[in-house]
Protein backbone atom coordinates (compact mmCIF):
# COMPACT_ATOMS: atom_id res chain seq x y z
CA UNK A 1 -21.54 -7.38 -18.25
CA UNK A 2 -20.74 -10.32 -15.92
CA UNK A 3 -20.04 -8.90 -12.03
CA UNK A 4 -18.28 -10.58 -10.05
CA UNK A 5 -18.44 -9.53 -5.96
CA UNK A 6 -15.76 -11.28 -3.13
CA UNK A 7 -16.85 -10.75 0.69
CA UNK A 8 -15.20 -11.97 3.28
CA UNK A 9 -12.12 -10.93 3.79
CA UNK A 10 -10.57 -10.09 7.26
CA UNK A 11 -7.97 -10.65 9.67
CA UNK A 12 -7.34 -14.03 11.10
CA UNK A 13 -4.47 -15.72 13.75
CA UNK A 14 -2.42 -18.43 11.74
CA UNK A 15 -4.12 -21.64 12.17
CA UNK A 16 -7.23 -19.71 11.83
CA UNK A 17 -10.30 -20.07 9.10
CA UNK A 18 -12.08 -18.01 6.74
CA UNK A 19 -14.70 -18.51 4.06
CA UNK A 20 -14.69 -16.07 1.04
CA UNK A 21 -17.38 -15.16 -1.16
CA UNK A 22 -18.09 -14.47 -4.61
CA UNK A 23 -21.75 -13.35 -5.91
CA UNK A 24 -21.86 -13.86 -9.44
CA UNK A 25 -24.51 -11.18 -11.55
CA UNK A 26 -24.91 -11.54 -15.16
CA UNK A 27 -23.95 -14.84 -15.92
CA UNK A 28 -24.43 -18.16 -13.75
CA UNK A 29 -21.73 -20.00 -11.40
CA UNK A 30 -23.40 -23.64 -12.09
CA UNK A 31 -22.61 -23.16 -15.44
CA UNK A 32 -18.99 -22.08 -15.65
CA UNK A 33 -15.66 -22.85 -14.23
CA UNK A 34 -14.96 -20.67 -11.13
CA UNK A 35 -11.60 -19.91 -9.73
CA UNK A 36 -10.25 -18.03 -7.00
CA UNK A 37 -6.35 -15.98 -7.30
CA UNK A 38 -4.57 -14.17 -4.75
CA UNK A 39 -1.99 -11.95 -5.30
CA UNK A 40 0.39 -10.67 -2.39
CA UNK A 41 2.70 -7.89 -2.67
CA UNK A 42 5.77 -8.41 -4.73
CA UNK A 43 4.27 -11.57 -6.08
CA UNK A 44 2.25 -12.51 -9.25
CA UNK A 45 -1.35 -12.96 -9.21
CA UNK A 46 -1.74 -17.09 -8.71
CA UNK A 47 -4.38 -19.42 -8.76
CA UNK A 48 -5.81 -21.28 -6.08
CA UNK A 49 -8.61 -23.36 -6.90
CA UNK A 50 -11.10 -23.27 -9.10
CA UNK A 51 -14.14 -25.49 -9.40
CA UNK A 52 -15.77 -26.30 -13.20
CA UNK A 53 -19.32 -26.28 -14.32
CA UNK A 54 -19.38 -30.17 -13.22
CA UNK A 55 -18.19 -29.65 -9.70
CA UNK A 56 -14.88 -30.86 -10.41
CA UNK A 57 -12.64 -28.74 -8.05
CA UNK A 58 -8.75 -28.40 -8.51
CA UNK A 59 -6.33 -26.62 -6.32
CA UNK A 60 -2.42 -25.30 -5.72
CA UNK A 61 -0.09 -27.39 -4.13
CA UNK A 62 0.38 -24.92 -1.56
CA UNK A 63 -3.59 -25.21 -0.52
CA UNK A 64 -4.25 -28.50 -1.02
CA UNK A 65 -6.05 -30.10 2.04
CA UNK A 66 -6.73 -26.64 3.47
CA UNK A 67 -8.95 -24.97 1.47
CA UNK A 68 -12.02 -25.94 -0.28
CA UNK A 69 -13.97 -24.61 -3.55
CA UNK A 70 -17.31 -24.88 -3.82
CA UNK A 71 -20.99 -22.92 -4.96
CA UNK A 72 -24.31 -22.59 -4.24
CA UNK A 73 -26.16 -22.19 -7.42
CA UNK A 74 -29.48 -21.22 -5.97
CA UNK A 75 -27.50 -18.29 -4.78
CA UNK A 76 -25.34 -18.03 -7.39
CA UNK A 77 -22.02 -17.28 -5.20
CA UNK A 78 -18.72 -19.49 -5.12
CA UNK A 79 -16.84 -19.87 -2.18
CA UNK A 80 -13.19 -20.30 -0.69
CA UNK A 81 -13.27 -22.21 2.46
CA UNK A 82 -9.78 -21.87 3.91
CA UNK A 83 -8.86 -23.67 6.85
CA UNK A 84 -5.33 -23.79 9.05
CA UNK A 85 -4.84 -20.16 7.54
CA UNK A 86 -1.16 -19.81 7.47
CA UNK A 87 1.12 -16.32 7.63
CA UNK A 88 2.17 -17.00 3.77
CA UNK A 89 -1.62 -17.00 2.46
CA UNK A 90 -1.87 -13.08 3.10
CA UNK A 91 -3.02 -11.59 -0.23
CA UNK A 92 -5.52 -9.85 -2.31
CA UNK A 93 -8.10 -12.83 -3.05
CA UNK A 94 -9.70 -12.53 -6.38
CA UNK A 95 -12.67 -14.29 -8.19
CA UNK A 96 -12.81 -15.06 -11.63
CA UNK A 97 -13.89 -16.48 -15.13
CA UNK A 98 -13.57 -16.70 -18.20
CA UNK A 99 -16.71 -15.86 -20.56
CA UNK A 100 -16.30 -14.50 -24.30
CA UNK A 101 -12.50 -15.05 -24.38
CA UNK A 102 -12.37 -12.61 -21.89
CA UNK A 103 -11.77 -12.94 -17.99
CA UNK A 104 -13.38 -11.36 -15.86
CA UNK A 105 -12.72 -10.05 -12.16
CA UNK A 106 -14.14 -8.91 -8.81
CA UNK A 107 -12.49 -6.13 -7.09
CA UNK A 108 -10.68 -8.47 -4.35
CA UNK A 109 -10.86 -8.87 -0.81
CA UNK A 110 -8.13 -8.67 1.73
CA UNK A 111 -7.15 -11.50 4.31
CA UNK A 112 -4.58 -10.87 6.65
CA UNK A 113 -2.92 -14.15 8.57
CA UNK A 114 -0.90 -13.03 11.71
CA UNK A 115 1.47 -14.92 13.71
């Protein structure tokens, strides 16, 4: 039953920013590890960050020092802060986590970094 909602997708000039969002129904972000994935076409679905129920956050190599992970758990949403947006971040962004042994997925959101 958990629901998981991104926002914030759009189109954005390399070098540009763009904060995603994920609200979180049926279960609660302050409690569980959070991650983000993109997936662009031709390519396998990959993580990028994720954040656990501690605040620990972790991210790819190819992010690392541009984007940042975090929540607000009085409104239970997690979000992507991505900075110095480059052409090769285009994807599908994806939230996720893992409850029951299961995971668990919004529907995506699109960003678009032109040239």
């Amino acid at each position: 039953q958990v629901q998981l909602v991104e926002s914030g997708g759009g189109l954005v000039q390399a070098g540009g920013s763009l904060t995603l969002s994920c609200a979180a129904s049926r279960t609660t972000v302050s409690s569980r590890t959070m991650a983000w994935y993109r997936q662009a076409p031709g390519n396998e679905r990959e993580l990028v960050a994720a954040i656990t129920s501690g605040g620990s956050p972790n991210y790819a190599d190819s992010v690392k020092g541009r984007f940042t992970i975090s929540r607000d758990n009085a409104r239970n949403t997690v979000y992507l802060q991505m900075n110095n947006l480059k052409v090769e971040d285009t994807a599908v962004y994806y939230c996720n986590t893992i409850l029951w042994g299961s995971s668990f997925w919004g529907q995506g959101t699109q960003v678009t970094v032109s040239s």
